[in-house]
N, C-alpha and C. Protein backbone atom coordinates (compact mmCIF):
# COMPACT_ATOMS: atom_id res chain seq x y z
N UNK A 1 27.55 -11.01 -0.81
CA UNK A 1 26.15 -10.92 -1.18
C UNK A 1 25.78 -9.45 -1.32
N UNK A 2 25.14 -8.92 -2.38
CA UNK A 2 24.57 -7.92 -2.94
C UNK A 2 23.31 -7.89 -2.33
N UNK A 3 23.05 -7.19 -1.31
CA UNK A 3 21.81 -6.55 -0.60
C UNK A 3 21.23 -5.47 -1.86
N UNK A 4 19.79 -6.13 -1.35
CA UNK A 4 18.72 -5.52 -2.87
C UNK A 4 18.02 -4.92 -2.12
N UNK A 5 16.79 -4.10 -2.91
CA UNK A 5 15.61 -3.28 -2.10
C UNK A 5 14.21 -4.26 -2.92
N UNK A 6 13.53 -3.99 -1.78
CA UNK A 6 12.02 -4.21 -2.33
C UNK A 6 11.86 -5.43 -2.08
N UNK A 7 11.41 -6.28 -3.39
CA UNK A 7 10.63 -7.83 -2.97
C UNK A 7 12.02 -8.64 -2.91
N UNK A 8 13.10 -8.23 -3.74
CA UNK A 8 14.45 -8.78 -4.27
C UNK A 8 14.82 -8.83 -2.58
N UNK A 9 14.77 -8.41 -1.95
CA UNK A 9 15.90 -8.20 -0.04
C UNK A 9 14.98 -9.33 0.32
N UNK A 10 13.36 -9.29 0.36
CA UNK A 10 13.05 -10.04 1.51
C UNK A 10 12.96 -11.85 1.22
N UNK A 11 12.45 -12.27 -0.09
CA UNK A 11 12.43 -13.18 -1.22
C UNK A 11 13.70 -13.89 -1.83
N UNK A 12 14.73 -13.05 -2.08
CA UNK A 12 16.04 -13.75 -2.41
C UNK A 12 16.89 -13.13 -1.54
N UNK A 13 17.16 -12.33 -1.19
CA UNK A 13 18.42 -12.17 -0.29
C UNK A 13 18.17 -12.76 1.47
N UNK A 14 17.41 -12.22 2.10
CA UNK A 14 17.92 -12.51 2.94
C UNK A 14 17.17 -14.23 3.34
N UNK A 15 16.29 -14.70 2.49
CA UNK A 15 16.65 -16.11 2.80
C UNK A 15 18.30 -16.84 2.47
N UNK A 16 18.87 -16.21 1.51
CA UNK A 16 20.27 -16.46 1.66
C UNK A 16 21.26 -15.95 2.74
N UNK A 17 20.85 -15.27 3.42
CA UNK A 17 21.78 -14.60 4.72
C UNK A 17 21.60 -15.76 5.59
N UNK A 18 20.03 -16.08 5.94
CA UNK A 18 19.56 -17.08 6.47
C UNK A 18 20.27 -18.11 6.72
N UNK A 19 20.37 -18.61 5.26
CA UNK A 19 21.07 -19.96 4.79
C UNK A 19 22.85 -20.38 5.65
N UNK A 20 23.26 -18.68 5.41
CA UNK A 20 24.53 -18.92 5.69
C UNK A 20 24.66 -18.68 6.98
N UNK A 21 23.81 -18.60 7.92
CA UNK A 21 23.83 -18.37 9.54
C UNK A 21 23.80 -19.33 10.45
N UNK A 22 24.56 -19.41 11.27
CA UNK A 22 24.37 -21.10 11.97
C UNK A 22 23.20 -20.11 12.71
N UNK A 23 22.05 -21.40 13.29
CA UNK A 23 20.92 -21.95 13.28
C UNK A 23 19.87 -21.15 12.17
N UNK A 24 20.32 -20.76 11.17
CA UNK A 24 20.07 -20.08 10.30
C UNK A 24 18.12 -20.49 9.78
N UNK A 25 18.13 -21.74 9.68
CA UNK A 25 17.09 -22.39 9.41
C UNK A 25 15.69 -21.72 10.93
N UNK A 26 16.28 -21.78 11.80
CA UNK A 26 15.14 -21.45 13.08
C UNK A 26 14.88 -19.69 12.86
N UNK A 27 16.09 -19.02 12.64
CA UNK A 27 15.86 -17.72 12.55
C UNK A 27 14.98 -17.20 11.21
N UNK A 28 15.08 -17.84 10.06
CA UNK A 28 14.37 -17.72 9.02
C UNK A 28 12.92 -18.14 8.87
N UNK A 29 12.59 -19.36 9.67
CA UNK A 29 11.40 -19.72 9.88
C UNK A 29 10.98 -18.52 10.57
N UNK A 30 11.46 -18.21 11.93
CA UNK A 30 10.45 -17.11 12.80
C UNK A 30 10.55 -15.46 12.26
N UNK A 31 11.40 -15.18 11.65
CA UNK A 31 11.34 -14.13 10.53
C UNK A 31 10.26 -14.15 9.54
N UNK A 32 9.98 -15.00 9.05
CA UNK A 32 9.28 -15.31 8.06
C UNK A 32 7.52 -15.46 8.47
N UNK A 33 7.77 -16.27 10.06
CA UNK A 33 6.10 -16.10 10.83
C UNK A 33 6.05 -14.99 11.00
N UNK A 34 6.86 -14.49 11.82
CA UNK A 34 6.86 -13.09 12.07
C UNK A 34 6.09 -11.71 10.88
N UNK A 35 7.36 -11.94 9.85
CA UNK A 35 6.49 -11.35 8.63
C UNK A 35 4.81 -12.17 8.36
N UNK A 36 4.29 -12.56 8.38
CA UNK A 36 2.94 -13.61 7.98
C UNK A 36 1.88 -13.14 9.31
N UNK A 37 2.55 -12.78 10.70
CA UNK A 37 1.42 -12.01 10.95
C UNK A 37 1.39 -10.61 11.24
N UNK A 38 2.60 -9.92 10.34
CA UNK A 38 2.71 -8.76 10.25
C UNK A 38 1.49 -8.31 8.96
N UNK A 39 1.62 -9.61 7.89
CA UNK A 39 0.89 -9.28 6.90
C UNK A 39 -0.41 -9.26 7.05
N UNK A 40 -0.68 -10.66 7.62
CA UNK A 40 -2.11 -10.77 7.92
C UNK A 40 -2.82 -9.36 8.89
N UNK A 41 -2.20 -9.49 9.86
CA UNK A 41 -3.19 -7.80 10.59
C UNK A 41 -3.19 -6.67 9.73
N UNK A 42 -2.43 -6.39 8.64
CA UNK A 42 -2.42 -5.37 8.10
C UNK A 42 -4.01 -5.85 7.39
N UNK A 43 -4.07 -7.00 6.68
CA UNK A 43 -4.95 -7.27 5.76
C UNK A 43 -6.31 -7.50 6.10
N UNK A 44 -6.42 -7.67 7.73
CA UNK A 44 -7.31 -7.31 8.20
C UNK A 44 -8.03 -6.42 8.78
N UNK A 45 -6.97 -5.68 8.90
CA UNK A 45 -7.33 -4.35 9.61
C UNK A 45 -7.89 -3.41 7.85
N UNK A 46 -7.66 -3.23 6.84
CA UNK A 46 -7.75 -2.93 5.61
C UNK A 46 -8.81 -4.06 5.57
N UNK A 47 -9.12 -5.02 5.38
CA UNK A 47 -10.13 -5.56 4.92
C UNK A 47 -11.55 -5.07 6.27
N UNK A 48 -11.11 -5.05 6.94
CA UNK A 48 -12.20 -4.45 8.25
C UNK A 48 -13.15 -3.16 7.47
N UNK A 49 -12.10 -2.54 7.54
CA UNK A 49 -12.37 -0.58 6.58
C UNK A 49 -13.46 -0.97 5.42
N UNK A 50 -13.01 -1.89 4.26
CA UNK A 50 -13.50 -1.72 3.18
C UNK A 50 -15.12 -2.45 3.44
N UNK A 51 -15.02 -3.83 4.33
CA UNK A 51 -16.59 -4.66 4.69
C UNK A 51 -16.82 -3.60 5.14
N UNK A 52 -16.21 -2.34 6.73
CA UNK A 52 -17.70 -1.75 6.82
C UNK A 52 -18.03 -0.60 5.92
N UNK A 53 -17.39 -0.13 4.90
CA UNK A 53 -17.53 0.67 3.73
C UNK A 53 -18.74 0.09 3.02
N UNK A 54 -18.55 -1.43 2.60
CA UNK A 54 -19.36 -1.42 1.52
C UNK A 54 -20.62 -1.97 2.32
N UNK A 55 -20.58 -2.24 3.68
CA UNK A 55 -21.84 -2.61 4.21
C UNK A 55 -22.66 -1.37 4.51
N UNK A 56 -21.70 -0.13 4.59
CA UNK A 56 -22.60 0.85 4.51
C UNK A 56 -23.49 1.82 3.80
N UNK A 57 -22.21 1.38 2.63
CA UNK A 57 -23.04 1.31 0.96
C UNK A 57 -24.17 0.58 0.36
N UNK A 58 -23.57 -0.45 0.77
CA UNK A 58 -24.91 -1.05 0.02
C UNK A 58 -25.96 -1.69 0.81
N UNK A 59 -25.49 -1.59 2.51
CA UNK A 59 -27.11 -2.31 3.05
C UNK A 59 -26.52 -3.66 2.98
N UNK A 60 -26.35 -3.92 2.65
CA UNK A 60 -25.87 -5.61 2.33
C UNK A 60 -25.70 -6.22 3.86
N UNK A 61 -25.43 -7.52 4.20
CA UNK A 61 -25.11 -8.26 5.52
C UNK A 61 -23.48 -8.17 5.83
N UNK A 62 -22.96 -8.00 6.77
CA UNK A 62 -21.42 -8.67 6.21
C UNK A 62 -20.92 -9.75 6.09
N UNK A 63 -21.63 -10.58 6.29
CA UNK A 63 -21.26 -11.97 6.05
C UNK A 63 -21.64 -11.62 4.16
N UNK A 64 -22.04 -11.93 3.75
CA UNK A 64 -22.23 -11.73 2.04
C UNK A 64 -21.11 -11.04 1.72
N UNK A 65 -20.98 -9.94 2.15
CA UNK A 65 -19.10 -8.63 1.58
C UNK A 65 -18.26 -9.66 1.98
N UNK A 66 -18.30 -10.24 2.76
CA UNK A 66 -17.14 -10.90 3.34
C UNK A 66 -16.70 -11.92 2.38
N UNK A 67 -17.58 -12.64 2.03
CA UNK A 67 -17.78 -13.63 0.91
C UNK A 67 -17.54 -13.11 -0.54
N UNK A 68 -18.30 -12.17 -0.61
CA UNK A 68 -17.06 -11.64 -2.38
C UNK A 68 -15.98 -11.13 -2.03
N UNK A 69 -15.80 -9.96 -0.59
CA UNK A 69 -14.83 -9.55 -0.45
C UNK A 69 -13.67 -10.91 -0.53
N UNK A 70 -13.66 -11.52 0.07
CA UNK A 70 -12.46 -13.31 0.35
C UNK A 70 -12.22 -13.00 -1.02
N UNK A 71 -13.27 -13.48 -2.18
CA UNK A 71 -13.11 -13.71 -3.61
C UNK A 71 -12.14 -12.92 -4.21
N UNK A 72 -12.94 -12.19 -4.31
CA UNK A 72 -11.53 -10.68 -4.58
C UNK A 72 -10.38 -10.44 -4.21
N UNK A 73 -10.01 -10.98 -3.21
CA UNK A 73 -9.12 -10.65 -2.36
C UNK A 73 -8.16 -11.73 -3.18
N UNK A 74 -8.41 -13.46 -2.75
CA UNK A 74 -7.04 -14.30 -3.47
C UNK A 74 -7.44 -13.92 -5.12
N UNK A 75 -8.65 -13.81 -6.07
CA UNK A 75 -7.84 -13.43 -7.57
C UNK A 75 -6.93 -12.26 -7.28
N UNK A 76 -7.26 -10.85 -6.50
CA UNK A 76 -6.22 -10.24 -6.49
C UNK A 76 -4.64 -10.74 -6.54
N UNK A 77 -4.77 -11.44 -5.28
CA UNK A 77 -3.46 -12.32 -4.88
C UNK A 77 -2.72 -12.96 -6.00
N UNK A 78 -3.40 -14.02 -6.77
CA UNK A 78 -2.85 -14.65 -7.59
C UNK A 78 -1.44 -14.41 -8.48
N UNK A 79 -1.80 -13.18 -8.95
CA UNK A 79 -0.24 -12.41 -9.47
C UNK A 79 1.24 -12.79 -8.48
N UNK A 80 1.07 -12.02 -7.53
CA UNK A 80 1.75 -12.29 -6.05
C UNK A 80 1.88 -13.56 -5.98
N UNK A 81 1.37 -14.10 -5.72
CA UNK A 81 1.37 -15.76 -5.39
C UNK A 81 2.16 -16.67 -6.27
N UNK A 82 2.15 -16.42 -7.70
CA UNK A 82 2.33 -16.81 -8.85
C UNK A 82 4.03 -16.26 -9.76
N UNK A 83 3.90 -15.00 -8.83
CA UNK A 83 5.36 -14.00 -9.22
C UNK A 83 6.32 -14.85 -9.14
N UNK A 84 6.10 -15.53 -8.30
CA UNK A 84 8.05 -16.40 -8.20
C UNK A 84 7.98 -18.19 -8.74
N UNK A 85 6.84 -18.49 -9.55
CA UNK A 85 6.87 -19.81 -9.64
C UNK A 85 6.53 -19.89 -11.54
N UNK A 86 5.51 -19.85 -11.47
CA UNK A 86 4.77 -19.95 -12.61
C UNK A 86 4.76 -18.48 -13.50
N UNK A 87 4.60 -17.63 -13.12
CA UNK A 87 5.22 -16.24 -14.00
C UNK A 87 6.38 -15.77 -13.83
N UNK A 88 7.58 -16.65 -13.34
CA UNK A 88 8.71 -15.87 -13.08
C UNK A 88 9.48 -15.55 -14.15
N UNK A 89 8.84 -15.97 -15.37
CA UNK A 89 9.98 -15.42 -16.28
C UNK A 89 9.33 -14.00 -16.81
N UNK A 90 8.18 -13.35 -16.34
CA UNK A 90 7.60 -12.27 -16.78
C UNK A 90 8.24 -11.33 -16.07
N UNK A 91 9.00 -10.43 -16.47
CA UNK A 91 9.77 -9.24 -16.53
C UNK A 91 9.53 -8.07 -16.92
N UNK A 92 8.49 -7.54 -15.88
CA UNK A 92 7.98 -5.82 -16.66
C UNK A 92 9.07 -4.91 -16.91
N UNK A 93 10.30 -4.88 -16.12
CA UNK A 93 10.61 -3.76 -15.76
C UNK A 93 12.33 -4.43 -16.75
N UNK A 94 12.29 -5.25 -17.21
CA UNK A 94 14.02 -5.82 -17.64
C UNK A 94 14.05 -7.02 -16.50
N UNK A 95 15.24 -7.58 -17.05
CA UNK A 95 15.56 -8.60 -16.46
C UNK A 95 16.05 -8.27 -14.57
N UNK A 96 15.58 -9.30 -14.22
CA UNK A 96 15.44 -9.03 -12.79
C UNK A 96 14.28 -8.67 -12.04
N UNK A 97 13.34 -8.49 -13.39
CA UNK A 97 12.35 -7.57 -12.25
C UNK A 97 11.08 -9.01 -12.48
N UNK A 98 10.23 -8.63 -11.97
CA UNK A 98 8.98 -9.85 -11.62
C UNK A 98 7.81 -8.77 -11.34
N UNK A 99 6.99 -9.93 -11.13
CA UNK A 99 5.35 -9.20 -10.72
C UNK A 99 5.61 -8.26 -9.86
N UNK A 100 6.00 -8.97 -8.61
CA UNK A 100 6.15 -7.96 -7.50
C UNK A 100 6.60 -6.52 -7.60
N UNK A 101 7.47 -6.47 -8.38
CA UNK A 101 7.88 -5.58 -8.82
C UNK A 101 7.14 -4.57 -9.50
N UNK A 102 6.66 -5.30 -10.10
CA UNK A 102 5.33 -4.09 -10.91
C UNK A 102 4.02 -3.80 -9.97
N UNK A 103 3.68 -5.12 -9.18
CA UNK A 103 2.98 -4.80 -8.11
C UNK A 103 3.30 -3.38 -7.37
N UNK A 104 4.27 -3.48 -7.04
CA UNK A 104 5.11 -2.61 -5.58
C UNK A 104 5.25 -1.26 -6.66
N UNK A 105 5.57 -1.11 -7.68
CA UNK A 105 5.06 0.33 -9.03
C UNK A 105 4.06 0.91 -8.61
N UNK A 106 3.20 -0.16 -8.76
CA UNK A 106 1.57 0.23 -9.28
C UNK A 106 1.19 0.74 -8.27
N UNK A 107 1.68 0.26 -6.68
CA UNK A 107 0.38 0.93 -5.91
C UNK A 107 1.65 2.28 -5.31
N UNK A 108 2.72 1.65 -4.81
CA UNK A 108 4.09 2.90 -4.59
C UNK A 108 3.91 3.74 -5.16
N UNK A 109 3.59 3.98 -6.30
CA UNK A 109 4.23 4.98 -7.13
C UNK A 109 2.85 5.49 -8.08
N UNK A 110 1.56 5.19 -7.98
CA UNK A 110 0.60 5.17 -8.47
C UNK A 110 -0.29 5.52 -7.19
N UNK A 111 -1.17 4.23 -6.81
CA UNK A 111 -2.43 4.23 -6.08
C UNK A 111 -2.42 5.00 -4.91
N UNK A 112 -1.34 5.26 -4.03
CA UNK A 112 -1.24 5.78 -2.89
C UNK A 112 -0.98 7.13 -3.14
N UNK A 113 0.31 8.00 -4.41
CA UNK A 113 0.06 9.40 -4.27
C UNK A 113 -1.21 10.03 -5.14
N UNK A 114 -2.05 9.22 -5.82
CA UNK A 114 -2.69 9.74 -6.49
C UNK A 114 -4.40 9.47 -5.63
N UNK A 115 -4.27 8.62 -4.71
CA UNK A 115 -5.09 8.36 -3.91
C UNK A 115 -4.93 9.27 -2.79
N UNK A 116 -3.82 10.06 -2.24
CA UNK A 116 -3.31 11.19 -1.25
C UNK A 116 -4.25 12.22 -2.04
N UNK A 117 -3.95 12.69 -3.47
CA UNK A 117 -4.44 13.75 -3.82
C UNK A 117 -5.61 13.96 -3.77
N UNK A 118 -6.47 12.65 -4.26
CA UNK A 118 -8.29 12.78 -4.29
C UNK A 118 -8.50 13.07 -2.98
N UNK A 119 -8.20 12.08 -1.86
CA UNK A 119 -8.25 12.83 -0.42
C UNK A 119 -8.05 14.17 -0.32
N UNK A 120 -6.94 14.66 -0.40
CA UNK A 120 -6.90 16.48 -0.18
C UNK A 120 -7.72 16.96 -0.71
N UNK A 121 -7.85 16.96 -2.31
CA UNK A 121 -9.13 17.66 -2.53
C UNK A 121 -10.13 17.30 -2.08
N UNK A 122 -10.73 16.30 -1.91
CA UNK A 122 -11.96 16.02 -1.20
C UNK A 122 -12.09 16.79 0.20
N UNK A 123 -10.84 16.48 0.87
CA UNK A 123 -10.80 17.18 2.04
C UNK A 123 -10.93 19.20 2.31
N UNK A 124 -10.71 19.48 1.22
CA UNK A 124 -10.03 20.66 1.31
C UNK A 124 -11.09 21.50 0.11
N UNK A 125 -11.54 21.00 -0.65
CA UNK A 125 -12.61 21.65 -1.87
C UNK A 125 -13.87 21.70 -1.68
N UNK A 126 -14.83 22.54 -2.21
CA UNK A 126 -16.03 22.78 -2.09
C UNK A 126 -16.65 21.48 -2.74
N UNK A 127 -15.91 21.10 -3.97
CA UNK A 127 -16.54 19.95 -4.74
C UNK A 127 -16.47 18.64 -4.09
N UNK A 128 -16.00 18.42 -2.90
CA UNK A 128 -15.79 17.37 -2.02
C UNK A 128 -16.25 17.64 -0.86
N UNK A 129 -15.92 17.22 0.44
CA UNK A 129 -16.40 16.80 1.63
C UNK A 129 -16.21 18.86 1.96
N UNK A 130 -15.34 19.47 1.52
CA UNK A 130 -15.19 20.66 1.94
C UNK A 130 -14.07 21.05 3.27
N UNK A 131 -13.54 21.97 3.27
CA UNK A 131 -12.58 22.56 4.36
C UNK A 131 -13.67 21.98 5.69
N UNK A 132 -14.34 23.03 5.46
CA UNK A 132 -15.32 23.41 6.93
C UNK A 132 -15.82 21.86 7.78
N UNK A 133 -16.37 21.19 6.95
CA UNK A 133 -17.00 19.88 7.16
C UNK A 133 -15.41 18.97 7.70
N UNK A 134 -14.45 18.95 7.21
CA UNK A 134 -13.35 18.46 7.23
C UNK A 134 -12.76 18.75 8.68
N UNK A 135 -13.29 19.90 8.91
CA UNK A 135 -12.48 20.25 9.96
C UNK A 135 -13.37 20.21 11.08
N UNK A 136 -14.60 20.19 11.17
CA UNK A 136 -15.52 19.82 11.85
C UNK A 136 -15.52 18.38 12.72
N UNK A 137 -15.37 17.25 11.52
CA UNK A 137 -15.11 15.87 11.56
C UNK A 137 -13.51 15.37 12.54
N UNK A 138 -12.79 16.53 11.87
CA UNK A 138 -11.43 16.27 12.33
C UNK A 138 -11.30 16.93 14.11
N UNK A 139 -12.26 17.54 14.60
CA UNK A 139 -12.00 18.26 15.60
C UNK A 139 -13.56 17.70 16.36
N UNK A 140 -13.52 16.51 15.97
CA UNK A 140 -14.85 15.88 17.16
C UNK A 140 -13.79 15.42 18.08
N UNK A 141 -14.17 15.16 19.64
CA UNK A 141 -14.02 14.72 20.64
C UNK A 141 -12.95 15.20 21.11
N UNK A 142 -12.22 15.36 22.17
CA UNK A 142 -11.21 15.87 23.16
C UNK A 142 -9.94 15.80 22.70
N UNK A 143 -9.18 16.14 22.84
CA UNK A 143 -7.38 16.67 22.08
C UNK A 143 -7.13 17.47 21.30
N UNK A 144 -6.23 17.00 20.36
CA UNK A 144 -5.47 18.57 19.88
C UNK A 144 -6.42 18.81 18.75
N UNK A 145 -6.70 19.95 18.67
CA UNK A 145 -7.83 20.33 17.24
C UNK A 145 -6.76 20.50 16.39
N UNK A 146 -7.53 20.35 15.44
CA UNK A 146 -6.65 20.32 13.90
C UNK A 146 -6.56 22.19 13.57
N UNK A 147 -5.04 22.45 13.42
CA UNK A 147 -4.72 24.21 13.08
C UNK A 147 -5.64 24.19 11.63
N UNK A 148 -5.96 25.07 12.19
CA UNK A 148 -6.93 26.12 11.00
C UNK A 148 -5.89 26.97 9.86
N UNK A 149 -4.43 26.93 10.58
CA UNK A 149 -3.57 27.68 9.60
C UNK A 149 -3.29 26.68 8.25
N UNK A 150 -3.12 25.69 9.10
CA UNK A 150 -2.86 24.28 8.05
C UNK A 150 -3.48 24.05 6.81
N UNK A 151 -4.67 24.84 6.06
CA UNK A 151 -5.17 24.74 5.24
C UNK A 151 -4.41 25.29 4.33
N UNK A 152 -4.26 26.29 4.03
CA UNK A 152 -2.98 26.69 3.38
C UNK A 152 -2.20 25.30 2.20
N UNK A 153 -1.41 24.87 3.48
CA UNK A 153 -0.61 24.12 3.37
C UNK A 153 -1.26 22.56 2.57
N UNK A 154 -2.36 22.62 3.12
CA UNK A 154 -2.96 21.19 3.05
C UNK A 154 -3.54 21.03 1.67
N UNK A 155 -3.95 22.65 0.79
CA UNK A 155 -4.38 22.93 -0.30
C UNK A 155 -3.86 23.07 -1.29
N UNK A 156 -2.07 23.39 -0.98
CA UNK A 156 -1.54 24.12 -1.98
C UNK A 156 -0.19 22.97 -2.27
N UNK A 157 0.42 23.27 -1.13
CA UNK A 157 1.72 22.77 -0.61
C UNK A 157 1.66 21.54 -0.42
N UNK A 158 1.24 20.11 0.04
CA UNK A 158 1.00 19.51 0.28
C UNK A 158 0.80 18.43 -1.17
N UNK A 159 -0.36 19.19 -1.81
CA UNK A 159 -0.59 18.33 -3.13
C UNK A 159 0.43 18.33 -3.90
N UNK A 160 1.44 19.67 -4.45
CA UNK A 160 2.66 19.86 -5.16
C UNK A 160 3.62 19.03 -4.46
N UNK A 161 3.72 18.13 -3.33
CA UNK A 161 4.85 17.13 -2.90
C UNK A 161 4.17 16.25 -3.42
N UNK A 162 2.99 15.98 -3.28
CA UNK A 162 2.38 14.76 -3.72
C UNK A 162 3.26 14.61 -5.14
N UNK A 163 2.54 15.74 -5.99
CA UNK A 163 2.98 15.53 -7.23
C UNK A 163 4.48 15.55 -7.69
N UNK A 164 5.02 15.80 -7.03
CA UNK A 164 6.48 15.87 -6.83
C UNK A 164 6.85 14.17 -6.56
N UNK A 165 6.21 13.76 -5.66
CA UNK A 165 6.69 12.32 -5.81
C UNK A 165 6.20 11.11 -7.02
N UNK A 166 5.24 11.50 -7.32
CA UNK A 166 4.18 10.93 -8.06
C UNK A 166 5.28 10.70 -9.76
N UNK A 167 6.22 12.04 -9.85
CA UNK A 167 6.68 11.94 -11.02
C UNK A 167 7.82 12.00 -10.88
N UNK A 168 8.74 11.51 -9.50
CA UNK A 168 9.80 11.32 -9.12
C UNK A 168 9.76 9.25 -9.29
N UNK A 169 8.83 8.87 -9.19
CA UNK A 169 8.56 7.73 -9.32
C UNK A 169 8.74 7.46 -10.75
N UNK A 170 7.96 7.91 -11.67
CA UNK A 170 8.21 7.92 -13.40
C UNK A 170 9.67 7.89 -13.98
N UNK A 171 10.01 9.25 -12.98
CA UNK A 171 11.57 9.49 -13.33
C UNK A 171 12.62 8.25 -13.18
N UNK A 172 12.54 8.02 -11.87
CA UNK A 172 13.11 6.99 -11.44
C UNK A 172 12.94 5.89 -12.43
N UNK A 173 11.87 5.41 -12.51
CA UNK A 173 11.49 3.77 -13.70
C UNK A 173 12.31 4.13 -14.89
N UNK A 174 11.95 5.71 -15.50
CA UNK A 174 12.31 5.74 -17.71
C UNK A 174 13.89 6.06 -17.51
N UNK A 175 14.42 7.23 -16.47
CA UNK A 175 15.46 7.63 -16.90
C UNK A 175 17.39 7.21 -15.78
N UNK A 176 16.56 6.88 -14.31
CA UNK A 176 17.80 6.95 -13.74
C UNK A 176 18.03 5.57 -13.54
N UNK A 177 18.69 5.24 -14.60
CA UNK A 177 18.73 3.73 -14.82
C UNK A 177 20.11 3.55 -14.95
């Protein structure tokens, strides 16, 4: 068996490791709960953040966010949900690849370093939250204060890895194939 990365290891391979394991069936079930409330706390703890975000935005109740938020949440899903049954013959990436796959692109290799960067600048620019304010926020209540040398780093150095990965990701998809 050819051990894969990404959605391919957890989805097709190792339910086949599973398969071939005596009591294979009990260990795959509790692997599999296991993963389900690994997922779920993540999705709550992230769905927590965004209700009290937008309850603080908009005034709203949270019971109401909660209620479009749900909505939003399974159409999001649907792709995911749908990747291995009913769209499985959709192949962004060549054969082999699936939703998930483009899922696990989009936010890997997209939403998260380019979502790192608006943070730094926000964190670190006059046109955003600012150094000073940043470091203010970051150095409320008792422990280690945040180094003041670190700006530097946090301004300059920091964003150029970002971007360094950001188009190490590109690279990876067009050319090292």
């Amino acid at each position: 068996m050819t051990p894969s990365s990404g959605p391919n290891l957890l989805f097709v391979t190792l339910p086949n490791v599973f398969n071939a394991m005596p009591l294979g069936a009990l260990w795959g079930t509790l692997f599999f709960l296991f993963m389900t409330f690994a997922a779920m706390s993540t999705v709550i703890a992230v769905f927590e953040n965004l209700v009290a975000c937008f309850v603080e935005l908009t005034g709203a109740d949270r019971k109401t966010i909660i209620r479009y938020g749900i909505v939003v949440v399974i159409v999001l899903s649907l792709p995911c949900v749908l990747g291995f049954n009913v769209l499985s013959g959709f192949q962004p990436f060549g054969k082999g690849s699936g939703v998930l796959d483009l899922e696990d692109f989009l936010v890997s290799n997209n939403i998260l370093p380019l979502g790192s960067l608006v943070y730094l600048a926000f964190c670190t620019q006059r046109y955003g939250w600012g150094w000073k304010n940043f470091l203010r926020e970051a150095d409320t209540g008792a422990g280690v204060k945040f180094p003041d040398w670190s700006r530097f780093y946090l301004t300059y150095i920091l964003p150029l890895v970002v971007l360094i990965i950001f188009a190490n990701g590109y690279y990876a998809l067009f050319f090292a194939k």
